[in-house]
Protein backbone atom coordinates (compact mmCIF):
# COMPACT_ATOMS: atom_id res chain seq x y z
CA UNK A 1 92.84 98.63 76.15
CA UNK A 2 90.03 96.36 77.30
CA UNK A 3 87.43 98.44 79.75
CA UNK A 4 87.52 97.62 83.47
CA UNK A 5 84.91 99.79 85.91
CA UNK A 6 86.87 101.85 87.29
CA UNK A 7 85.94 101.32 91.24
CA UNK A 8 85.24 102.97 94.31
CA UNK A 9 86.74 106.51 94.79
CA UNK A 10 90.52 105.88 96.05
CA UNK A 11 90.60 107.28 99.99
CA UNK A 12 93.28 108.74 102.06
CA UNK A 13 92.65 108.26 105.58
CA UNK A 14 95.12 109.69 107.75
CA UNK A 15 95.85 106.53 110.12
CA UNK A 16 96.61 108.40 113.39
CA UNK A 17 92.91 109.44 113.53
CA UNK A 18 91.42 107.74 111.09
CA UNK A 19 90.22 110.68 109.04
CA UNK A 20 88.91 110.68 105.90
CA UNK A 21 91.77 113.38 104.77
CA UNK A 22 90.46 113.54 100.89
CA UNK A 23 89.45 111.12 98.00
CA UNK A 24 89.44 110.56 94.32
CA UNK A 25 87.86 109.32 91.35
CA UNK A 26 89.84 106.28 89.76
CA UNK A 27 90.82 107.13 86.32
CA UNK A 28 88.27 105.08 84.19
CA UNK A 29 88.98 103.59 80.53
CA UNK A 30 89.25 107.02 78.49
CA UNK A 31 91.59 108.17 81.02
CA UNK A 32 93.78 105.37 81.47
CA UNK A 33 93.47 105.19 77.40
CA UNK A 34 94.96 108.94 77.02
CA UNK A 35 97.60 108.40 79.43
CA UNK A 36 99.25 105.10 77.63
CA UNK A 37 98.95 107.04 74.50
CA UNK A 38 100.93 109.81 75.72
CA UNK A 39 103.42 107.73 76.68
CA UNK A 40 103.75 105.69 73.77
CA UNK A 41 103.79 108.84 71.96
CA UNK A 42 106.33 110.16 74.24
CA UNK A 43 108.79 107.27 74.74
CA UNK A 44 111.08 107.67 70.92
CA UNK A 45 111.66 111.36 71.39
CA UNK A 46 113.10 110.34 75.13
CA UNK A 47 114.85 107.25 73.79
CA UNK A 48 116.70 109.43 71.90
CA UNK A 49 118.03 111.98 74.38
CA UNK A 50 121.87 112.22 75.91
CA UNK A 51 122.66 110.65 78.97
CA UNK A 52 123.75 114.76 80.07
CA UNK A 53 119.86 115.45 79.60
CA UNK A 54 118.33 112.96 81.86
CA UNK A 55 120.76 113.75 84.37
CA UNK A 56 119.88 117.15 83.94
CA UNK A 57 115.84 115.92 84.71
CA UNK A 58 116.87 114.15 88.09
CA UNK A 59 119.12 116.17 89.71
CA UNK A 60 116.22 119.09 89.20
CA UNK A 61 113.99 116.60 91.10
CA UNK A 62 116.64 115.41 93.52
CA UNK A 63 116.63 119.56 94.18
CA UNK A 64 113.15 119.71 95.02
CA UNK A 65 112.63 116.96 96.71
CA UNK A 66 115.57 118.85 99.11
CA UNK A 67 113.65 122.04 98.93
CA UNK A 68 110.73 120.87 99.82
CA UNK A 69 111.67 117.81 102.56
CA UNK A 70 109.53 119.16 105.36
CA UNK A 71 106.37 119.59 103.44
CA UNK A 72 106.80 116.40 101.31
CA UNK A 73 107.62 114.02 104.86
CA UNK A 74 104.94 115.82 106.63
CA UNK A 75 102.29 114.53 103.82
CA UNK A 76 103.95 111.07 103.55
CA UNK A 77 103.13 110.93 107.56
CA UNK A 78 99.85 112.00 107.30
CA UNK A 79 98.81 109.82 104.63
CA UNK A 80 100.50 106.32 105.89
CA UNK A 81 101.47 107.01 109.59
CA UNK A 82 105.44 106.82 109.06
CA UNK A 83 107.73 108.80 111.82
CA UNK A 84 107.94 111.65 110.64
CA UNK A 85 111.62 111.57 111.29
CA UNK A 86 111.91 108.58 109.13
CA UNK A 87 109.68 110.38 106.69
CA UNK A 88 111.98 113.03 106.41
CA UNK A 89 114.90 110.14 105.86
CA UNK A 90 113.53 108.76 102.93
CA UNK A 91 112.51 112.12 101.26
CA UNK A 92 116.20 113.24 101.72
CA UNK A 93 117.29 109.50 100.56
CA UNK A 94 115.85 110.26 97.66
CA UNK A 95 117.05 113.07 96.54
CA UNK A 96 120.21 111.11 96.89
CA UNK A 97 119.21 108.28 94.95
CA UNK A 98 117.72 110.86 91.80
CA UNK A 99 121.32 112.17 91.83
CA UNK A 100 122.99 108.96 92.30
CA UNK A 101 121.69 107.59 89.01
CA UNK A 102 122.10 110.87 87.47
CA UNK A 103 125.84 110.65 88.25
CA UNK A 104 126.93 107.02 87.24
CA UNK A 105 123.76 105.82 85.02
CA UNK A 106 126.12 107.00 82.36
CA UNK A 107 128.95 104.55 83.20
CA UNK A 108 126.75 101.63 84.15
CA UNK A 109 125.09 101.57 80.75
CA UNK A 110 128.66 102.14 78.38
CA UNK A 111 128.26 99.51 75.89
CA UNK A 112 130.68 96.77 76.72
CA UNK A 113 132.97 94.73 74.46
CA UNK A 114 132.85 91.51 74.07
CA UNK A 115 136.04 89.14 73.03
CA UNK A 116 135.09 86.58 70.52
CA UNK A 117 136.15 85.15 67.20
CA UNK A 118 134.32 87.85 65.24
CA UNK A 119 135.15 90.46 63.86
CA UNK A 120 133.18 93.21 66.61
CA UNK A 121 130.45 91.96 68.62
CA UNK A 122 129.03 94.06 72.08
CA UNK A 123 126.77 94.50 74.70
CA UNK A 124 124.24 97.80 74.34
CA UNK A 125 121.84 98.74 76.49
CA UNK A 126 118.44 99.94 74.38
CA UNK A 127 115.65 101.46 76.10
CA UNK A 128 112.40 99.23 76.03
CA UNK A 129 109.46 102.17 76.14
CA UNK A 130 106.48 102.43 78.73
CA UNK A 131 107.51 100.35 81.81
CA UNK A 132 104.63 100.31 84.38
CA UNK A 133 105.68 99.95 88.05
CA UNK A 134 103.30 98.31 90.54
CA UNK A 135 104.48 99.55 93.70
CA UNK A 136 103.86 99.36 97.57
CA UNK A 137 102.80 101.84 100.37
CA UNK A 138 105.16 101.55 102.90
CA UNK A 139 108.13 103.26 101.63
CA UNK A 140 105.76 105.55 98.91
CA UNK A 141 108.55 107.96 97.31
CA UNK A 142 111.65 105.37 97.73
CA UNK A 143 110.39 102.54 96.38
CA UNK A 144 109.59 104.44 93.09
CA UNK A 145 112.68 106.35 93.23
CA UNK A 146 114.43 103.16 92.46
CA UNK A 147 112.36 101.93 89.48
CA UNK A 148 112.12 105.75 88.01
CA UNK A 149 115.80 106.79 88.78
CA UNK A 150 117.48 104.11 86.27
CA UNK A 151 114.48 103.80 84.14
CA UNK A 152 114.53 107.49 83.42
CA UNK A 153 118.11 107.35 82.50
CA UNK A 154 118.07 104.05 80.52
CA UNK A 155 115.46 105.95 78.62
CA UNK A 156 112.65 104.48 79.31
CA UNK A 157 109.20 106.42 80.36
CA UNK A 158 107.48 105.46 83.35
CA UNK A 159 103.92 104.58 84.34
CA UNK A 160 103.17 104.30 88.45
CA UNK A 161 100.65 102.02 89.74
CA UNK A 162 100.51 102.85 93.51
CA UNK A 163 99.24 101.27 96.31
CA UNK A 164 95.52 102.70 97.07
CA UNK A 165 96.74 103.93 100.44
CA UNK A 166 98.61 106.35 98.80
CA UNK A 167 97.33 108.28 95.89
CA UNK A 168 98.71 111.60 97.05
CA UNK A 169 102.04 110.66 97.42
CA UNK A 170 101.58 108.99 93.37
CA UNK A 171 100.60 112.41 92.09
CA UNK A 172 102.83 114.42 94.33
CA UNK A 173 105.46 111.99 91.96
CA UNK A 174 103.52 112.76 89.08
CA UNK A 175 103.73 116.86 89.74
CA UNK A 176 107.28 116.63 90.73
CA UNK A 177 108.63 115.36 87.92
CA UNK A 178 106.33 118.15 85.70
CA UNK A 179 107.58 120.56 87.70
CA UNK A 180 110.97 119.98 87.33
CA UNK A 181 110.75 120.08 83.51
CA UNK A 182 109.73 116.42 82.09
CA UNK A 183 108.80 116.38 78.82
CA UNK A 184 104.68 115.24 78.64
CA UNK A 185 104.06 111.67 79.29
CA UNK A 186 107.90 110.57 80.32
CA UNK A 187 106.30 109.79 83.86
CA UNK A 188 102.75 109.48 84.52
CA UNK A 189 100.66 108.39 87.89
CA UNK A 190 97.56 105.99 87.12
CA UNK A 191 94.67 106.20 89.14
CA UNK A 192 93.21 102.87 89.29
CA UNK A 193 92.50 99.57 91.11
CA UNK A 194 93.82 96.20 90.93
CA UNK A 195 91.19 94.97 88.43
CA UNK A 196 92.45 97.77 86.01
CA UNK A 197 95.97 96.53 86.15
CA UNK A 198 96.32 93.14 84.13
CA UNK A 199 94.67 95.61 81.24
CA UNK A 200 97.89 97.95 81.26
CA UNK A 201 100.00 95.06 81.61
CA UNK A 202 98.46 93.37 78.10
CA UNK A 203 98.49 96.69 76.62
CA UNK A 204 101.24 96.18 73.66
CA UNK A 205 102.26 99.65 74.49
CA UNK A 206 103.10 98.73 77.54
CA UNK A 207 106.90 97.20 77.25
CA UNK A 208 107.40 95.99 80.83
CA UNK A 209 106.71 95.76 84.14
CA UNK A 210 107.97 95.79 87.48
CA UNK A 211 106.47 94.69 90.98
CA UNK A 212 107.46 95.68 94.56
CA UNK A 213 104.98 93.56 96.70
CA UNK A 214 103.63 90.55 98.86
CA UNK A 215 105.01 87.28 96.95
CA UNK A 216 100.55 86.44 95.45
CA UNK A 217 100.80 90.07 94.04
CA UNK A 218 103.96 88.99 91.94
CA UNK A 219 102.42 85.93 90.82
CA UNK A 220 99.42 87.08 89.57
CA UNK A 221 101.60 89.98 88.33
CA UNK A 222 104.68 87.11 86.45
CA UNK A 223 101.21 85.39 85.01
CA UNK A 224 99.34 88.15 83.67
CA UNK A 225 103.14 89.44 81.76
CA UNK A 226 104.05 86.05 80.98
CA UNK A 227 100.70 85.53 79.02
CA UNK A 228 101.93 88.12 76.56
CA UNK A 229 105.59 87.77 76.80
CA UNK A 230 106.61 90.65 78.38
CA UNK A 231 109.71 91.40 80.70
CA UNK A 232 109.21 91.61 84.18
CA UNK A 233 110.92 92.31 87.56
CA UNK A 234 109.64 91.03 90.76
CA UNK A 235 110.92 92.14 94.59
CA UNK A 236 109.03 90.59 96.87
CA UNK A 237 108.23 89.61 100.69
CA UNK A 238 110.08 87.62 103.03
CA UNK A 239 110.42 86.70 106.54
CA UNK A 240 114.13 87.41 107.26
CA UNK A 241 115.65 86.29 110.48
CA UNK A 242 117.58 87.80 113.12
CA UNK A 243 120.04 85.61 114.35
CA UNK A 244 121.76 85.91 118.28
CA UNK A 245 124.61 84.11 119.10
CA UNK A 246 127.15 83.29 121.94
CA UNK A 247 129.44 85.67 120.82
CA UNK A 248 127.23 88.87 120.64
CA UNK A 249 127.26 92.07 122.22
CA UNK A 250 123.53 91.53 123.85
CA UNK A 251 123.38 95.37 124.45
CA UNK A 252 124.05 96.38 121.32
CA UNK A 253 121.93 93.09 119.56
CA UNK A 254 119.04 94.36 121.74
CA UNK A 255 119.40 98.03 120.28
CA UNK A 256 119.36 97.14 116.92
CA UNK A 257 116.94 94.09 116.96
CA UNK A 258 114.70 96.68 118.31
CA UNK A 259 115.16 98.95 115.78
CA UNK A 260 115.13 96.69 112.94
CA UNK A 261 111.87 95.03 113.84
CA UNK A 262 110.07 98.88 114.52
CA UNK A 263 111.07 100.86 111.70
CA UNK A 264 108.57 101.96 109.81
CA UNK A 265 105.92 101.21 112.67
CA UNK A 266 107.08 97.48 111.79
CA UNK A 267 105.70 97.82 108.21
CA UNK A 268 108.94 96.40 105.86
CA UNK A 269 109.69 93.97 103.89
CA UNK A 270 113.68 93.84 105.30
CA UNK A 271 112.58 93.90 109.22
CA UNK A 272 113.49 91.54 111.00
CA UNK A 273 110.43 89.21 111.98
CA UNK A 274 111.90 85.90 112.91
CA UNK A 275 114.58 86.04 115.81
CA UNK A 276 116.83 83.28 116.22
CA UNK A 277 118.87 83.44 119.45
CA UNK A 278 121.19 80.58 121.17
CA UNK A 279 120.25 79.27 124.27
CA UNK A 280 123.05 80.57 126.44
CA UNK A 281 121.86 83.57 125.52
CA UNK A 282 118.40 83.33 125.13
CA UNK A 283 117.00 84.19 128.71
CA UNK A 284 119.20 87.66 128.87
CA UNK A 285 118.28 88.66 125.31
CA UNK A 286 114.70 87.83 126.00
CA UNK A 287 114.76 90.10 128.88
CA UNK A 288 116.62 93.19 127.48
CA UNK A 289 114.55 92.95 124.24
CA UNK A 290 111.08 92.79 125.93
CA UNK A 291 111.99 95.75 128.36
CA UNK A 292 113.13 97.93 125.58
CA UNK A 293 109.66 96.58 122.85
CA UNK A 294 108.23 97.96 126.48
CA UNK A 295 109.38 101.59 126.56
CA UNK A 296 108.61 102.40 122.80
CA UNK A 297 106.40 105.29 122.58
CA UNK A 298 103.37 104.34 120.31
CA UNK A 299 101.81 107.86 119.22
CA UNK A 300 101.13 110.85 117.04
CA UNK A 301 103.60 110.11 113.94
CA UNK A 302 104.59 113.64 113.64
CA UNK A 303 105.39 114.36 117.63
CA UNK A 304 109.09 113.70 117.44
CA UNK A 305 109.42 111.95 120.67
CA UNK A 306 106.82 108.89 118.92
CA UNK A 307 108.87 105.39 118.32
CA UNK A 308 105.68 103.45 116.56
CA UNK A 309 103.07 104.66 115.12
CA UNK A 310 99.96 103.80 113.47
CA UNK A 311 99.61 100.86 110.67
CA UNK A 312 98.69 102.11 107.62
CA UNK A 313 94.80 101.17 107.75
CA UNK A 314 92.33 99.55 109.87
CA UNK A 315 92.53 96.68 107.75
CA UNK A 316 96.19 96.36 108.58
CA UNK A 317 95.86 96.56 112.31
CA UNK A 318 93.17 93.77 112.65
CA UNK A 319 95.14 92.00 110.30
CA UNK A 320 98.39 91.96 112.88
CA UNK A 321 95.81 91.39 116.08
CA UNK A 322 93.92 88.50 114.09
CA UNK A 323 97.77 86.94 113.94
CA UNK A 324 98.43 87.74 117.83
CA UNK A 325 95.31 85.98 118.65
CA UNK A 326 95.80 83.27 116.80
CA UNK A 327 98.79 82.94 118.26
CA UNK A 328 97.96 82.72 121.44
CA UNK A 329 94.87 80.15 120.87
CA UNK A 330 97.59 78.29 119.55
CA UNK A 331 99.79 77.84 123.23
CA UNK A 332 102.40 80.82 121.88
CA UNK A 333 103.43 82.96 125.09
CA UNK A 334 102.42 86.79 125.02
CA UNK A 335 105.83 88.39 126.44
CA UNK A 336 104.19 92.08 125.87
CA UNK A 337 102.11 93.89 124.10
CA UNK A 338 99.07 92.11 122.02
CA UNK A 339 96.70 94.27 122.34
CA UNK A 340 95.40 97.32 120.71
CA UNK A 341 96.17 101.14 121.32
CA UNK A 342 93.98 103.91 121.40
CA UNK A 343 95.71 106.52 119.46
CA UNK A 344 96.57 110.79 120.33
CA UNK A 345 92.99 112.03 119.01
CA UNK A 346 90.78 109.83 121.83
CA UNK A 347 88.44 107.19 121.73
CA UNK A 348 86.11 108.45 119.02
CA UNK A 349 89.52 108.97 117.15
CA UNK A 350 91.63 105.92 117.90
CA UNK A 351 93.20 105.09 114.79
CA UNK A 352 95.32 102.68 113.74
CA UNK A 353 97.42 101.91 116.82
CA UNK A 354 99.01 98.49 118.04
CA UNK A 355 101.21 97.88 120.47
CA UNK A 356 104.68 96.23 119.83
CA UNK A 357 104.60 92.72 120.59
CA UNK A 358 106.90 90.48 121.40
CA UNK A 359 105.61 86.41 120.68
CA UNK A 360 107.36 83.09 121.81
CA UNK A 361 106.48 79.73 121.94
């Protein structure tokens, strides 16, 4: 592998207080070097395992991920400012998902007989070796849950690229996974910045790659694996709509356009962002929806009666207000909101706190 620098130390702030909670040392070259050779070295012995032994591997994890919910969401709060009920959510969905693929991987993956002119011809599923993930903050254990759950079971060892918001939650991953009795190198957390990445990508140990992340992410991503030929899978943004018609129980649209634009402190890739409502009902929708954007509680992520919390960093939240402003220099009516919150720990604590906002033109 080509050296990169290795960076600036990786930081978790806690983004209710903005805290510097702890930091680490990206991995640098020799590091990064020992962990692809472990899994390269480790990926034929795991190809060759049964089905009834991977399962075995997830369903340990899927157990302590249940074991350890509290402690696990209370970290993934801490370190990106998700509800901690919602935190809690995802660690249990999880657990769900580990044994999910544990229980039908075998099934999906049968090889499958073809009907043609000769005399046997089939579709097998091989595993490919070291796939690296590249994946996002905002849902930290889920979103690698569903590249690591199938990829562990097709065989395949895995390699996780986290976002830099969230380094604990990568090694947390990492230790799990140990802990529950993976053989050395089948799954492996690297500690290291974007400009280390398209290295590991051209890395011909490296077999594939997959991306969960903003649509330039997955280009440069696409390029930098298309350059050597290798397979890759790309989920990316969007701006998904949130349509209102005639017909509609406004009530109930209200509830769950709420909901679906908030979850996560707003932070997803599946909210909805663009609402689209008919004019015979756009006044009393307008109304119902701004009241209830009004009565969210924006506050401590772990106090349980919190609705929003904090973005994930500073960066983020003067991101969203640069948007608002613009917005508004731009003729776009303010219905509520726009501004900036100062968070539970006071003024020389504010964090990362904005309040739900509600835009039309």
């Amino acid at each position: 592998m080509t050296p990169v620098d290795a960076g600036p130390p990786i930081a978790v702030v806690n983004p209710a207080s903005g805290d510097l909670v702890e930091s680490f040392e990206p991995y640098d070259a020799a590091a990064v070097e020992a962990r692809l050779a472990l899994a390269a070295a480790a990926a034929p012995a795991w190809a060759t395992t049964t089905f009834a032994e991977r399962a075995r591997l997830l369903v340990t994890v899927a157990e302590l991920f249940e074991a350890e919910l509290p402690d696990i969401a209370h970290g993934m709060t801490t370190e990106m400012g998700k509800p901690f009920a919602q935190a809690k959510a995802e660690v249990a969905k999880c657990a769900t998902g580990f044994r999910w693929f544990a229980e039908h991987a075998a099934r999906m993956l049968t090889d499958e007989v073809v009907d043609v002119d000769s005399a046997r011809a089939y579709v097998t599923y091989q595993p490919l070796g070291p796939v690296l993930a590249v994946m996002p903050w905002n849902f930290p254990l889920w979103q690698v849950t569903r590249f690591l759950a199938p990829a562990i079971m097709v065989g395949n060892v895995g390699l996780l690229k986290h976002a830099p918001s969230v380094p604990r939650s990568a090694l947390f991953l990492e230790d799990v996974f140990r802990r529950a009795g993976a053989p050395d190198g089948v799954f492996q957390t690297l500690l290291i910045g974007i400009d280390q990445v398209p290295a590991v990508i051209a890395d011909p140990r490296v077999a594939a790659v997959t991306l969960t992340g903003s649509v330039g992410a997955g280009r440069a991503v696409a390029a930098q694996a298309g350059a050597v030929g290798k397979k890759v899978v790309l989920e990316l943004g969007g701006s998904d709509p949130f349509i209102v018609l005639p017909s509609a129980d406004l009530e109930r649209a209200v509830e769950v356009g709420v909901q679906a634009r908030v979850q996560n402190n707003g932070q997803s890739c599946i909210a909805a962002k663009r609402f689209i409502v008919h004019r015979d009902v756009a006044d009393a929708f307008t109304k119902g929806f701004v009241s209830r954007m009004e009565s969210l509680v924006v506050g401590d992520p772990l106090d349980p009666s919190t609705d929003v919390g904090p973005l994930v960093t500073g960066a983020a939240r003067d991101t969203l207000a640069a948007q608002v402003d613009d917005a508004r220099s731009k003729g776009a009516a303010i219905l509520c909101g726009g501004e900036t919150v100062v968070g539970p720990s006071g003024p020389d604590r504010p964090g990362f706190f904005y309040r739900p906002t509600v835009i039309t033109d």
